[in-house]
Structure formats: structure tokens, C-alpha cells
N, C-alpha and C. Protein backbone atom coordinates (compact mmCIF):
# COMPACT_ATOMS: atom_id res chain seq x y z
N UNK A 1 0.84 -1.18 0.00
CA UNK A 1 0.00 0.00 0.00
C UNK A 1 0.88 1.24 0.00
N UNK A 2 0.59 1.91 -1.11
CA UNK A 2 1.43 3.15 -0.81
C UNK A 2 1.00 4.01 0.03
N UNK A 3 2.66 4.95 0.64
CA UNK A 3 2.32 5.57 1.88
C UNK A 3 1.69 7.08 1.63
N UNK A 4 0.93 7.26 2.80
CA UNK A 4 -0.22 8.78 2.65
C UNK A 4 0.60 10.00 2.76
N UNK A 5 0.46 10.81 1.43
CA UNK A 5 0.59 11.77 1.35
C UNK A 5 -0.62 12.83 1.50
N UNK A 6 0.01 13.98 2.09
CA UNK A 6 -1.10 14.82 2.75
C UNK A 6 -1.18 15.74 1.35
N UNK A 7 -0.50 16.07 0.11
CA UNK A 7 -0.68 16.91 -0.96
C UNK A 7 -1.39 15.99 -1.66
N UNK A 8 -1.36 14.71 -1.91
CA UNK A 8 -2.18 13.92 -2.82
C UNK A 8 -4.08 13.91 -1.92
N UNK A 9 -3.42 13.82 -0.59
CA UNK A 9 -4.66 13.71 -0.55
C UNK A 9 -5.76 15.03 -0.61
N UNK A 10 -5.06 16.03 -0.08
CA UNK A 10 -5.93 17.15 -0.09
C UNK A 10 -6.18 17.54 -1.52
N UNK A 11 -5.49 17.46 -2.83
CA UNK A 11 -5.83 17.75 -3.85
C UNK A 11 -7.44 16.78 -4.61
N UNK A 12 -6.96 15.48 -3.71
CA UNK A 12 -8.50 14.82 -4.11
C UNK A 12 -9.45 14.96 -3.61
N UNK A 13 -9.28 15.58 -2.42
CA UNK A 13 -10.37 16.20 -1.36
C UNK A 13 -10.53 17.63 -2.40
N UNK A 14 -9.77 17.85 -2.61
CA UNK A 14 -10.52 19.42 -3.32
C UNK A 14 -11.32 18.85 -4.61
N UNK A 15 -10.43 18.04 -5.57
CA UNK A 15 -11.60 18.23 -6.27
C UNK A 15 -12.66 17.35 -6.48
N UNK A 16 -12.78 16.30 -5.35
CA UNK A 16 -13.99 15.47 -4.74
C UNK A 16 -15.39 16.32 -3.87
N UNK A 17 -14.93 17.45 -3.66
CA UNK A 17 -15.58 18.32 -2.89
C UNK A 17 -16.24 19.30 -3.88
N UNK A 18 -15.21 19.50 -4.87
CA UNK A 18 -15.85 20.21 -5.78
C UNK A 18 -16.49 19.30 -6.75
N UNK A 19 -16.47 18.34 -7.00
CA UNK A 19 -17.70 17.89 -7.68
C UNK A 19 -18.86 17.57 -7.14
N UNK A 20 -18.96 17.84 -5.76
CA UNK A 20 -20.30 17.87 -5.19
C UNK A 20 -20.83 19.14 -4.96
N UNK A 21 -20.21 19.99 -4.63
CA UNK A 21 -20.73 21.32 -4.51
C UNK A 21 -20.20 22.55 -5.69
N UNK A 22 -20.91 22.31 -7.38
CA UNK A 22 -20.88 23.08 -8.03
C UNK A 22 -22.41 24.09 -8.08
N UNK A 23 -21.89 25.58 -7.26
CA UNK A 23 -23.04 26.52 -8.09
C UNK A 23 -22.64 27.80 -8.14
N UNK A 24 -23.21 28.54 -8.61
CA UNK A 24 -22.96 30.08 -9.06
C UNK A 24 -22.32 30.73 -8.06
N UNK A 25 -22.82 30.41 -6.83
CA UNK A 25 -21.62 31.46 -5.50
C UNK A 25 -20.74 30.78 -5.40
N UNK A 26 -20.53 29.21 -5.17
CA UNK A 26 -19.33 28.61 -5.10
C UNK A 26 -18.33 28.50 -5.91
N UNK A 27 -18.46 29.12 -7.48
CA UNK A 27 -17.83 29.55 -8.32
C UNK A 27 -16.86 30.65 -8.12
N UNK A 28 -18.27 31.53 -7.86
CA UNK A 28 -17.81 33.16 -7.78
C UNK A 28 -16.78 33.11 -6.77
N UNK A 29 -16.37 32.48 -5.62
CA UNK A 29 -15.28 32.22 -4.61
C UNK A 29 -14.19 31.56 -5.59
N UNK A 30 -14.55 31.13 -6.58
CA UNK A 30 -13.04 30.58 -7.33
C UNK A 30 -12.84 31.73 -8.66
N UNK A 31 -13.18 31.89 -9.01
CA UNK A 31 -13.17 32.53 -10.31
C UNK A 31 -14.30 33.99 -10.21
N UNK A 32 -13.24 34.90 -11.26
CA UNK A 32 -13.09 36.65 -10.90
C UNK A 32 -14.70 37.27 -11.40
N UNK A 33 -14.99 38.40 -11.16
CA UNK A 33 -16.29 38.97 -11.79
C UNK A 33 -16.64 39.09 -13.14
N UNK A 34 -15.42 38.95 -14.00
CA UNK A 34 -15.67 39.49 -15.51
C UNK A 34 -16.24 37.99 -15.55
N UNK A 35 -15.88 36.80 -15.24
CA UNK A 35 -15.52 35.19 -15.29
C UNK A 35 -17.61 34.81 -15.33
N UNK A 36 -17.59 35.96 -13.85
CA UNK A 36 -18.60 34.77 -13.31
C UNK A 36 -19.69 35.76 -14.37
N UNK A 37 -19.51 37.07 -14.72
CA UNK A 37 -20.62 37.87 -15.65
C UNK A 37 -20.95 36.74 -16.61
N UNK A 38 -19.51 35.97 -17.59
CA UNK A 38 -19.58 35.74 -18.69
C UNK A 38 -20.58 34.47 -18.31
N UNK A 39 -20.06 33.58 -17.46
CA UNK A 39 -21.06 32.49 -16.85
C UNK A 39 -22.63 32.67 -16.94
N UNK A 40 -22.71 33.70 -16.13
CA UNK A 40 -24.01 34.54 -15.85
C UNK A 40 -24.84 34.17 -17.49
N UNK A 41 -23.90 35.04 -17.91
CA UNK A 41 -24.49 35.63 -19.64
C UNK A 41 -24.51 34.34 -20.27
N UNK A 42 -23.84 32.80 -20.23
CA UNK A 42 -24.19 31.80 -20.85
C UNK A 42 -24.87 31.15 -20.84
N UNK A 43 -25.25 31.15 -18.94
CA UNK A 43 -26.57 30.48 -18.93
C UNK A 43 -27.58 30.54 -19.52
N UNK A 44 -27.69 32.25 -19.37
CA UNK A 44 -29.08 32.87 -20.37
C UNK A 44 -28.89 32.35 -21.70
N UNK A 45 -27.80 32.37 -22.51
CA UNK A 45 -27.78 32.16 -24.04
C UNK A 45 -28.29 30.86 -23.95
N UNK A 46 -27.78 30.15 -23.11
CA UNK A 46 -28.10 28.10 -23.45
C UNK A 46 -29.77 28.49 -22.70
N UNK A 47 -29.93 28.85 -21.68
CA UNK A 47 -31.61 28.74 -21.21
C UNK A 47 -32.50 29.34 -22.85
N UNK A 48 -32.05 30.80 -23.23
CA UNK A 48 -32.99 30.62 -24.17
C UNK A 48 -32.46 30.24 -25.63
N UNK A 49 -31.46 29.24 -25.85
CA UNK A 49 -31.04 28.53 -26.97
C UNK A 49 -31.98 27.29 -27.23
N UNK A 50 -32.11 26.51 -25.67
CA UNK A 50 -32.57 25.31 -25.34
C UNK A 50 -34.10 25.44 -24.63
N UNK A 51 -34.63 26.58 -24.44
CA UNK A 51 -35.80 26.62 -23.83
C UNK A 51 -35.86 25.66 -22.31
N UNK A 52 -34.50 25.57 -21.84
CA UNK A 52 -34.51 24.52 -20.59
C UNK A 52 -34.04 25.15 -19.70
N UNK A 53 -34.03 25.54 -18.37
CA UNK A 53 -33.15 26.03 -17.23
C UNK A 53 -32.38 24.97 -16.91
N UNK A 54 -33.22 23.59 -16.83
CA UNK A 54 -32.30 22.35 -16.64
C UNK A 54 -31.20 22.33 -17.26
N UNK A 55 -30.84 22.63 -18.95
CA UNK A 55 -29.96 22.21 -19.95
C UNK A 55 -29.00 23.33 -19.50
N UNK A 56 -29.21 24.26 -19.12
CA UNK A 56 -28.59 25.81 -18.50
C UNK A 56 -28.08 25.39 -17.31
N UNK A 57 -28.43 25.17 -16.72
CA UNK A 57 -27.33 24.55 -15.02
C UNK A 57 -26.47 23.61 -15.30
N UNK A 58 -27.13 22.38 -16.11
CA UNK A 58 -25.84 21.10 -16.68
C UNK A 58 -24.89 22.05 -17.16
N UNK A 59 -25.27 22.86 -18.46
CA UNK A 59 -24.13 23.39 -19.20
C UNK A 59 -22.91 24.22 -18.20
N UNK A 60 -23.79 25.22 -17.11
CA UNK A 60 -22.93 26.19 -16.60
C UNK A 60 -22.42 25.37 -16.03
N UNK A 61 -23.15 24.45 -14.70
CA UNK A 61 -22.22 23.72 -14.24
C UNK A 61 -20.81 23.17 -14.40
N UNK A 62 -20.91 22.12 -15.73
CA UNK A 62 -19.90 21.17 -16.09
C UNK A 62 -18.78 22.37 -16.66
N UNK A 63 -19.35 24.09 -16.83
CA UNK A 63 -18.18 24.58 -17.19
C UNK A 63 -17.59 25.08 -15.78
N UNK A 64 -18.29 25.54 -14.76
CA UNK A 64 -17.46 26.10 -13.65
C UNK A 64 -16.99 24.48 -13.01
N UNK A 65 -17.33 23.68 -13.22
CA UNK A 65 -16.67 22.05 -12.66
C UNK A 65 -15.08 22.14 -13.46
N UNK A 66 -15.30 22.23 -14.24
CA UNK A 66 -14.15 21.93 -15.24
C UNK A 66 -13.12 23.09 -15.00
N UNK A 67 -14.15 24.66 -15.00
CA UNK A 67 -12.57 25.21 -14.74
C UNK A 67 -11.62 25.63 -13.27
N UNK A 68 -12.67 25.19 -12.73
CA UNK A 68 -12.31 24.84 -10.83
C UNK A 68 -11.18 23.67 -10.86
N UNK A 69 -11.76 22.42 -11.73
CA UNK A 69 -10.60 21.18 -11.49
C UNK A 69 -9.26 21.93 -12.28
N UNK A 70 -9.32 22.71 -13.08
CA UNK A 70 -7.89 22.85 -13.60
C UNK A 70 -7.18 24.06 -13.14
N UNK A 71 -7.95 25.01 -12.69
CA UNK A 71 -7.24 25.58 -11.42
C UNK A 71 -6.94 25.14 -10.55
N UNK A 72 -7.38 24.26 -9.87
CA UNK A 72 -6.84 23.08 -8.76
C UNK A 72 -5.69 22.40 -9.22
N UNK A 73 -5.65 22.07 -10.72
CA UNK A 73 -5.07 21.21 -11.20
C UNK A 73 -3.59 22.20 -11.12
N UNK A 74 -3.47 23.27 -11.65
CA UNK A 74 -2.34 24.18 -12.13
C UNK A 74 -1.81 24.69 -10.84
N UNK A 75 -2.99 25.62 -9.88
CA UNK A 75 -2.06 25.82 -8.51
C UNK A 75 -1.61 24.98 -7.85
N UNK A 76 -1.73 23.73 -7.82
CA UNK A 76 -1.25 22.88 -7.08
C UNK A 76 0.15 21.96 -7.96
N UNK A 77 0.59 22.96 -8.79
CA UNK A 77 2.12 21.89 -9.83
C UNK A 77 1.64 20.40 -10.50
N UNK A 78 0.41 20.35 -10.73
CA UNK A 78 0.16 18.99 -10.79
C UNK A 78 0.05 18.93 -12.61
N UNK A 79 0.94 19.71 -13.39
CA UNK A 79 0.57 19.81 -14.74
C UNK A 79 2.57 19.40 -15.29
N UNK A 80 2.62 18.28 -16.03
CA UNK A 80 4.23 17.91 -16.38
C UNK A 80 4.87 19.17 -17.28
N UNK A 81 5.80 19.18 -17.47
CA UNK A 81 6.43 20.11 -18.41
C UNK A 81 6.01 20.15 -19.82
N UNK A 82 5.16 18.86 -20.22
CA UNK A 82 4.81 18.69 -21.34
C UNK A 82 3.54 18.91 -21.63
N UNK A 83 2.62 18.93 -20.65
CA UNK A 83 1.24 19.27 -20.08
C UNK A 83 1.31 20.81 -20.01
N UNK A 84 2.43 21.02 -19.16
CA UNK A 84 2.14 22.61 -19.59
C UNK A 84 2.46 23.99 -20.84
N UNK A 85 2.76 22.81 -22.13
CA UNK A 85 3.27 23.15 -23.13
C UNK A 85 1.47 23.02 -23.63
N UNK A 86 1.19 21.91 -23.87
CA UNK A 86 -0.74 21.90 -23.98
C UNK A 86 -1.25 22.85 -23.18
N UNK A 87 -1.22 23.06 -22.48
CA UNK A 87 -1.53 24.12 -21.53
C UNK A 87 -1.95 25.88 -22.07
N UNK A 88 -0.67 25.99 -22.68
CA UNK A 88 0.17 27.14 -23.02
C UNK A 88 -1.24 27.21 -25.12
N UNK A 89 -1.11 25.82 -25.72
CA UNK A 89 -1.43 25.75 -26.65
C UNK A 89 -3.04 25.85 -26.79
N UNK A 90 -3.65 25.71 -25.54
CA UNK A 90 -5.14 25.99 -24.52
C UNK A 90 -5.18 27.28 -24.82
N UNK A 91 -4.69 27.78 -24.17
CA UNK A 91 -4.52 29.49 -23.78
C UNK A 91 -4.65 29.59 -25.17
N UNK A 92 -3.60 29.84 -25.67
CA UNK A 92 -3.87 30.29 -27.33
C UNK A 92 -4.83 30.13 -28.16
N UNK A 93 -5.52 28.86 -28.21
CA UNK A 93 -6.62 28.53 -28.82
C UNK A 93 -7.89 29.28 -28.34
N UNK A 94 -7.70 28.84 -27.02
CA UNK A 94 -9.17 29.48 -26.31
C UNK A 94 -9.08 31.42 -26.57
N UNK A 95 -7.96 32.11 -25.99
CA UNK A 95 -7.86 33.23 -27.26
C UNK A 95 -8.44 33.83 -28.38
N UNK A 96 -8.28 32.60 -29.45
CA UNK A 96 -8.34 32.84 -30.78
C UNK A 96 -9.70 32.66 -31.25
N UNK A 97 -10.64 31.41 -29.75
CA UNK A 97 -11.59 31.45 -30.46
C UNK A 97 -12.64 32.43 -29.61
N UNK A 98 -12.39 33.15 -28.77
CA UNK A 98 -13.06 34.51 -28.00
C UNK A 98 -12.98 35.37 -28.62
N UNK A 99 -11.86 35.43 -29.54
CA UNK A 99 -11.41 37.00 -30.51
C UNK A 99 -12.50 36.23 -31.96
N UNK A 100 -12.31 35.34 -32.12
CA UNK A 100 -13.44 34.99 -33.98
C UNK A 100 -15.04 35.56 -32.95
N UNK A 101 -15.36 34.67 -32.03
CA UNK A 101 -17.06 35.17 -31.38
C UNK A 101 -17.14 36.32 -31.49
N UNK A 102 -16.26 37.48 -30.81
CA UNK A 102 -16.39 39.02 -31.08
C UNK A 102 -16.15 39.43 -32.03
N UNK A 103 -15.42 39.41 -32.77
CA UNK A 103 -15.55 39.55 -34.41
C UNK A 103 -16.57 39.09 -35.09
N UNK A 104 -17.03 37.70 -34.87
CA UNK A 104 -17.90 37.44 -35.79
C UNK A 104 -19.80 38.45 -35.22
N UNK A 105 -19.19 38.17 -33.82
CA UNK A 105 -20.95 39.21 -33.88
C UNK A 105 -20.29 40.88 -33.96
N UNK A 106 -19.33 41.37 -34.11
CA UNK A 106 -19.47 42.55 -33.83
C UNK A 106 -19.44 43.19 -36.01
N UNK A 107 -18.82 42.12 -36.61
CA UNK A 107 -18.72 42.52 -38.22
C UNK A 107 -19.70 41.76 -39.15
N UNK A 108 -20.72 42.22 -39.02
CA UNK A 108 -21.57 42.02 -39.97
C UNK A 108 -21.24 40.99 -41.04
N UNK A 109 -21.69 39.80 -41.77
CA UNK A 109 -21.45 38.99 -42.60
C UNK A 109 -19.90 38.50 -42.18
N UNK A 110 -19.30 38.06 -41.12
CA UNK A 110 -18.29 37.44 -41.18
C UNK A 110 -18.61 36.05 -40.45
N UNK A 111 -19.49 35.89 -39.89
CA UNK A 111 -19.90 34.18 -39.68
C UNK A 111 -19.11 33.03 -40.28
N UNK A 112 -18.50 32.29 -39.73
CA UNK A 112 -18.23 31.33 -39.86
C UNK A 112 -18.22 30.22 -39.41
N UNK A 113 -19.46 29.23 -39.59
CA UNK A 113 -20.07 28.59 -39.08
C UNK A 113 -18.61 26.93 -38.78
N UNK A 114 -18.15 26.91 -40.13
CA UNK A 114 -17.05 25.80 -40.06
C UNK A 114 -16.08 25.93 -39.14
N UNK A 115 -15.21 27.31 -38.96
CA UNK A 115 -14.38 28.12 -38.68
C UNK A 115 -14.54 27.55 -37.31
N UNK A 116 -15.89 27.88 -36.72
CA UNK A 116 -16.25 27.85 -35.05
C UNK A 116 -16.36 26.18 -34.76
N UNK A 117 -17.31 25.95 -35.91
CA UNK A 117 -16.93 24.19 -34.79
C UNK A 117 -15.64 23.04 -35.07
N UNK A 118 -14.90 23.86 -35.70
CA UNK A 118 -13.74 23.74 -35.57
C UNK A 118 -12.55 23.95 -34.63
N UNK A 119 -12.97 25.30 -34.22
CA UNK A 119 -11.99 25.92 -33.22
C UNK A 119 -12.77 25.08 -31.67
N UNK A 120 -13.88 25.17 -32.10
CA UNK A 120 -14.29 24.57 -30.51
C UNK A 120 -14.19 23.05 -30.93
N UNK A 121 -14.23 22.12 -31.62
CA UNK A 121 -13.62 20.91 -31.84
C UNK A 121 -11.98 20.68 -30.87
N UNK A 122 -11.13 21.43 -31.47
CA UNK A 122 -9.70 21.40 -31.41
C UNK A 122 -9.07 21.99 -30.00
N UNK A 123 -10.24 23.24 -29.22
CA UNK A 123 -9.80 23.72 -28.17
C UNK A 123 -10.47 22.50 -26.94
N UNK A 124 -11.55 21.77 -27.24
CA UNK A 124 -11.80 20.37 -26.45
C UNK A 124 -10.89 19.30 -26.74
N UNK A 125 -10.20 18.94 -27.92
CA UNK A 125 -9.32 18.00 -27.69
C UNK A 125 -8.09 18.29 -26.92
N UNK A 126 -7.76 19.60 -26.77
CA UNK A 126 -6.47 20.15 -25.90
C UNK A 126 -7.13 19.95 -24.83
N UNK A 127 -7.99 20.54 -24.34
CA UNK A 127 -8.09 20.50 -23.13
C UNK A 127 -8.34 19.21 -22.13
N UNK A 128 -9.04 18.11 -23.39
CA UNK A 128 -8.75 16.57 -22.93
C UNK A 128 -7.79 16.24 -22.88
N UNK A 129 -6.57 16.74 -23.74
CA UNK A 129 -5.26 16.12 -23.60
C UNK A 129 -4.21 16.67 -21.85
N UNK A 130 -5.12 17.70 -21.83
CA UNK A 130 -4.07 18.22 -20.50
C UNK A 130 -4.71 17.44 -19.62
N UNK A 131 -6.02 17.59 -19.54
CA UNK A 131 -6.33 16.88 -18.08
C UNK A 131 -6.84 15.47 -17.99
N UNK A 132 -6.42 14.56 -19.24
CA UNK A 132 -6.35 13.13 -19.27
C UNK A 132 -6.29 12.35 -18.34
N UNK A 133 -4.69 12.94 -18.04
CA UNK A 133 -4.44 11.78 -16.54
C UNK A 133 -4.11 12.11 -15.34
N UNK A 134 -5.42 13.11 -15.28
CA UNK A 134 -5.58 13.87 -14.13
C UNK A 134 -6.96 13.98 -13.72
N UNK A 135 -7.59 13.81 -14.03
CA UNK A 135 -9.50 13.58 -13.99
C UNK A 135 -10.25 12.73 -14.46
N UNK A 136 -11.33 12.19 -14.15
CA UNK A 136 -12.05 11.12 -14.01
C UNK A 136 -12.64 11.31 -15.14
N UNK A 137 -12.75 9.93 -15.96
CA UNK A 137 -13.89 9.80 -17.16
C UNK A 137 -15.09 10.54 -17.31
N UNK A 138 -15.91 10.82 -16.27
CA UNK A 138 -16.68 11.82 -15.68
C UNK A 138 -16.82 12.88 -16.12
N UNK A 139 -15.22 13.45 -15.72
CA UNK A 139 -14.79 14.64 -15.78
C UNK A 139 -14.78 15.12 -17.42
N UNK A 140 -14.04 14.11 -18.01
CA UNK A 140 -13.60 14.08 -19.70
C UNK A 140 -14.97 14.30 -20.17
N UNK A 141 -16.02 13.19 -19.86
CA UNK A 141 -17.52 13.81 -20.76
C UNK A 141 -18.02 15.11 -20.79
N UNK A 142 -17.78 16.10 -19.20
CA UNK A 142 -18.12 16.99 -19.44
C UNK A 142 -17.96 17.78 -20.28
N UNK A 143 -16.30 17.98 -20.37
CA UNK A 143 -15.82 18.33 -21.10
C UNK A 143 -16.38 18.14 -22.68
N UNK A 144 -16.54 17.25 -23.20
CA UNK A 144 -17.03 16.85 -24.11
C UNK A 144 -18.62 17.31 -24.72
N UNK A 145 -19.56 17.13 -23.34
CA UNK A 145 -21.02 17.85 -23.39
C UNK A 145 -20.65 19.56 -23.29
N UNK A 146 -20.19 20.05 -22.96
CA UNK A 146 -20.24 21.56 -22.57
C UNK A 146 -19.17 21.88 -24.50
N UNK A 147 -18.52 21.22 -25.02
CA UNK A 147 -18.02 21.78 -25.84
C UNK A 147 -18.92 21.24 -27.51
N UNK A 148 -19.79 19.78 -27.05
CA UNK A 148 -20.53 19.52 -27.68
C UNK A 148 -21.95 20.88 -28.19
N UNK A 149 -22.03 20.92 -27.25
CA UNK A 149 -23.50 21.72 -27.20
C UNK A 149 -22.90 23.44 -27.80
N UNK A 150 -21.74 23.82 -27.22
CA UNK A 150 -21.56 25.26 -27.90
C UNK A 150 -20.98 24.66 -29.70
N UNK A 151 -20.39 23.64 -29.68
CA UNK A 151 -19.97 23.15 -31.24
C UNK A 151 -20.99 22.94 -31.75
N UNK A 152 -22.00 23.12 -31.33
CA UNK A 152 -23.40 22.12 -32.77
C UNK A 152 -23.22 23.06 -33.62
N UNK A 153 -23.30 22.71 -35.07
CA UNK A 153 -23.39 23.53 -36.29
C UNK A 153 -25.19 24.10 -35.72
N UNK A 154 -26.09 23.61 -35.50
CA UNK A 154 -27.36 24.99 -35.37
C UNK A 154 -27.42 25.10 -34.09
N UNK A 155 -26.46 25.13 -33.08
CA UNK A 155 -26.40 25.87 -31.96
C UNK A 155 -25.94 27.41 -32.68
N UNK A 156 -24.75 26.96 -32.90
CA UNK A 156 -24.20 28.32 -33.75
C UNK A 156 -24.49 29.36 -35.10
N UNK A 157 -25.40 28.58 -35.51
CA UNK A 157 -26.47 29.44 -36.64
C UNK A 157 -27.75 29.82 -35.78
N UNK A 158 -27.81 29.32 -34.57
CA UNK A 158 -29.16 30.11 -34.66
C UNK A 158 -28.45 31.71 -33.40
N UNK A 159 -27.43 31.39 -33.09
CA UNK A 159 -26.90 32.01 -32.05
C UNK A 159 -26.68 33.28 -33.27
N UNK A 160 -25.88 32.97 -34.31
CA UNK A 160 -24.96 33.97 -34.83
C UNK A 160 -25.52 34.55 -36.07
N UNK A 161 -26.49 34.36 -36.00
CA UNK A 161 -27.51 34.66 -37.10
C UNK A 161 -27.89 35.89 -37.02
N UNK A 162 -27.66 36.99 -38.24
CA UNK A 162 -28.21 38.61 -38.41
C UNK A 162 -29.41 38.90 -37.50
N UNK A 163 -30.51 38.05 -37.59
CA UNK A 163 -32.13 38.37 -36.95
C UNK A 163 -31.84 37.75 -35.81
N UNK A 164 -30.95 37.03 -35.14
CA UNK A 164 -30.65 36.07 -34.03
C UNK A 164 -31.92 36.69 -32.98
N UNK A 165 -32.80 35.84 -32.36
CA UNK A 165 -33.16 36.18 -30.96
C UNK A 165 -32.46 36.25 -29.23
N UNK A 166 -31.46 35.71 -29.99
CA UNK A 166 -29.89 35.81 -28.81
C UNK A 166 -29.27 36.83 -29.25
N UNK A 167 -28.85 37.53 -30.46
CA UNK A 167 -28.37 38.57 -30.52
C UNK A 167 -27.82 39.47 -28.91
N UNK A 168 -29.27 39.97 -28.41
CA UNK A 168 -28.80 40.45 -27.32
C UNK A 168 -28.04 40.10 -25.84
N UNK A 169 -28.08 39.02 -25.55
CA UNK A 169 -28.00 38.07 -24.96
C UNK A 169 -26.36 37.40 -25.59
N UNK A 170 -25.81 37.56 -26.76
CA UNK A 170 -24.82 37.48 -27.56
C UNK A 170 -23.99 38.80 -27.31
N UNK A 171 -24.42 39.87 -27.30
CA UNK A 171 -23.88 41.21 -27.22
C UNK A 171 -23.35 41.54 -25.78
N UNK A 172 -23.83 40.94 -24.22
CA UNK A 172 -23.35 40.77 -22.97
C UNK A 172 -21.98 39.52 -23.21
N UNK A 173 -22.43 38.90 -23.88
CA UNK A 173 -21.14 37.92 -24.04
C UNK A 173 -20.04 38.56 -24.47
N UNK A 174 -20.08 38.96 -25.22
CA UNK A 174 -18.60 39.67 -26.25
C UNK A 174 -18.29 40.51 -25.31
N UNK A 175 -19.41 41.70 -24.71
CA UNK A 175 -18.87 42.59 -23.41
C UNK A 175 -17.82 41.87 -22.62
N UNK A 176 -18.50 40.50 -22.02
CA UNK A 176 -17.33 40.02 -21.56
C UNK A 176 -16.15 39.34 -21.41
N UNK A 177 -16.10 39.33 -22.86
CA UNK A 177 -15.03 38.68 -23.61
C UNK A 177 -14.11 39.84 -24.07
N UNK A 178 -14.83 40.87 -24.38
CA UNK A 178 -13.26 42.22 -24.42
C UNK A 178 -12.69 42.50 -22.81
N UNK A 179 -13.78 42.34 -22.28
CA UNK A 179 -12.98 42.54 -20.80
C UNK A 179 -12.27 41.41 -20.40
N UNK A 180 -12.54 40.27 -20.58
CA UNK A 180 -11.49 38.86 -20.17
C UNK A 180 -10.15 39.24 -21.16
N UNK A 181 -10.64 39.48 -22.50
CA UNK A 181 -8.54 39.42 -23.38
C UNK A 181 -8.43 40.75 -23.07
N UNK A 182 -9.25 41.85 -22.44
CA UNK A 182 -8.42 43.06 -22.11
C UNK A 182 -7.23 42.97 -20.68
N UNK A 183 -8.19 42.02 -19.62
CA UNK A 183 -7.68 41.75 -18.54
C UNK A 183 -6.45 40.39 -18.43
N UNK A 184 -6.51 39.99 -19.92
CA UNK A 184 -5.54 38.71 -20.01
C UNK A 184 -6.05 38.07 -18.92
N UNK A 185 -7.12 37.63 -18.28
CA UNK A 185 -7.79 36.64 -17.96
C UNK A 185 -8.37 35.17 -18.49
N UNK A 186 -8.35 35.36 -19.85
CA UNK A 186 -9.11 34.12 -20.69
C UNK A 186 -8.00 33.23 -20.98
């Protein structure tokens, strides 16, 4: 039996704890105001994308789950030198695809419907690759549902669409997406 470490164990206590207690204040204690606005503002887009509050808590949830475990994951050194090269290639992606969303709603006819479930394709396989062998199968689906549901080709046409009824609800998002790459937060 291997012997007890008190860093192994408290890191599974954190994020065993946090997969039982994910919600909007227990977030807001991990992650900053621009963070928890944008949260805020997604729920609404997925509640009235999906006509569900249910499909809106799964979604927010599995995203403040996910980015709690990898802040856990990163303050605590638990990411290899090579992990934090994926890491680094995260950041960039996730970047690139916050800067196409505000571009694409803020310039008229630049939609790109391929473009996006592409970038959100490729920024979920990074982010499976960092936290592979570090989180529970569990963990990986979420990942998978929360990047599934913003990737659907008519999630994203009906979102990014000229007459959109999210439009507005789209327009709080980008707000807080110039303030996340203004604050180098994202």
C-alpha cells in the first residue's frame, strides 16, 4: 500500500468536494467577476437557446466544474512540463476562439459557421489532452457535453444569425469577452 501523502490527498479532497458542490456562489469564490458575468451571460444564451433552465445549469455547471478542477489542477504543480506546453497551446486557442465570437458578432457577414466548430472541436481535444491523466472519465464527458453543445453547427447558426433572438443576450457575451482578453484573464 502506498504511503499517505497529505498533498495527494488534499488535492483529491478538493476536487472530490468540488464535484459535489458546483453553483454560481461557489464559483464566484473561485473565479473573478468578468468570469462569473460571462457564466451569468451563458446560462441565459443556453436557457434561451434550449428553452430549458435544466440544460442551462448542466451546461454552466460542467463549465465552472471543469474550470475549478484545472485551477486546482495548475495551482497545485500537478501539470508535467509537457502538459504545460498543452496548456500554453489551450490558452492560445481558447484566445483565438473569444477573438473569432467578437468579431464574428461585432462585423456584420463574417460568420463562420465551419471556422467555429472547428476551433471549438480542437480547443476540447487540448483541453482533454491536458487533463487526461488527471480527472475522471466523468470529468472528460463533461468536457465533451459543454463543448458539444456550444460546437453544434445549429447551436451556432441560430446564435450567430443577423435576426438572431440571442443577438442580445450574444452582445453581454462579447462585453465580456473584451474585458477577459483586455484583462488577459481568458
Amino acid at each position: 500500500m502506498a504511503e499517505f501523502q497529505a498533498k495527494d490527498f488534499g488535492l483529491s479532497f478538493q476536487k472530490k468536494v468540488l464535484g459535489r458542490v458546483s453553483s454560481k456562489s461557489v464559483a464566484k469564490a473561485f473565479i473573478d467577476d468578468t468570469s462569473a458575468s460571462l457564466l451569468d451571460n451563458l446560462y441565459k444564451l443556453v436557457k434561451s437557446v434550449t428553452g430549458s433552465k435544466k440544460d442551462a445549469e448542466k451546461v454552466t455547471k460542467n463549465i465552472i466544474k471543469i474550470v475549478v478542477k484545472v485551477g486546482i489542477l495548475h495551482r497545485n504543480n500537478q501539470f508535467s512540463a509537457e502538459e504545460m506546453k498543452v496548456a500554453k497551446q489551450l490558452q492560445h486557442k481558447m484566445r483565438a476562439l473569444a477573438m473569432a465570437v467578437v468579431s464574428f458578432y461585432e462585423m456584420e457577414f463574417s460568420y463562420d459557421r465551419r471556422y467555429l466548430v472547428g476551433a471549438f472541436d480542437e480547443t476540447r481535444a487540448l483541453l482533454s489532452d491536458l487533463v487526461r491523466s488527471h480527472l475522471t472519465g466523468k470529468s472528460l464527458g463533461r468536457i465533451d457535453y459543454v463543448f458539444g453543445f456550444f460546437g453544434k453547427p445549429e447551436t451556432l447558426d441560430s446564435v450567430f444569425a443577423s435576426d438572431s433572438v440571442h443577438r442580445e443576450c450574444l452582445g453581454r457575451i462579447v462585453k465580456d469577452l473584451h474585458e477577459a482578453l483586455d484583462k488577459e484573464s481568458l
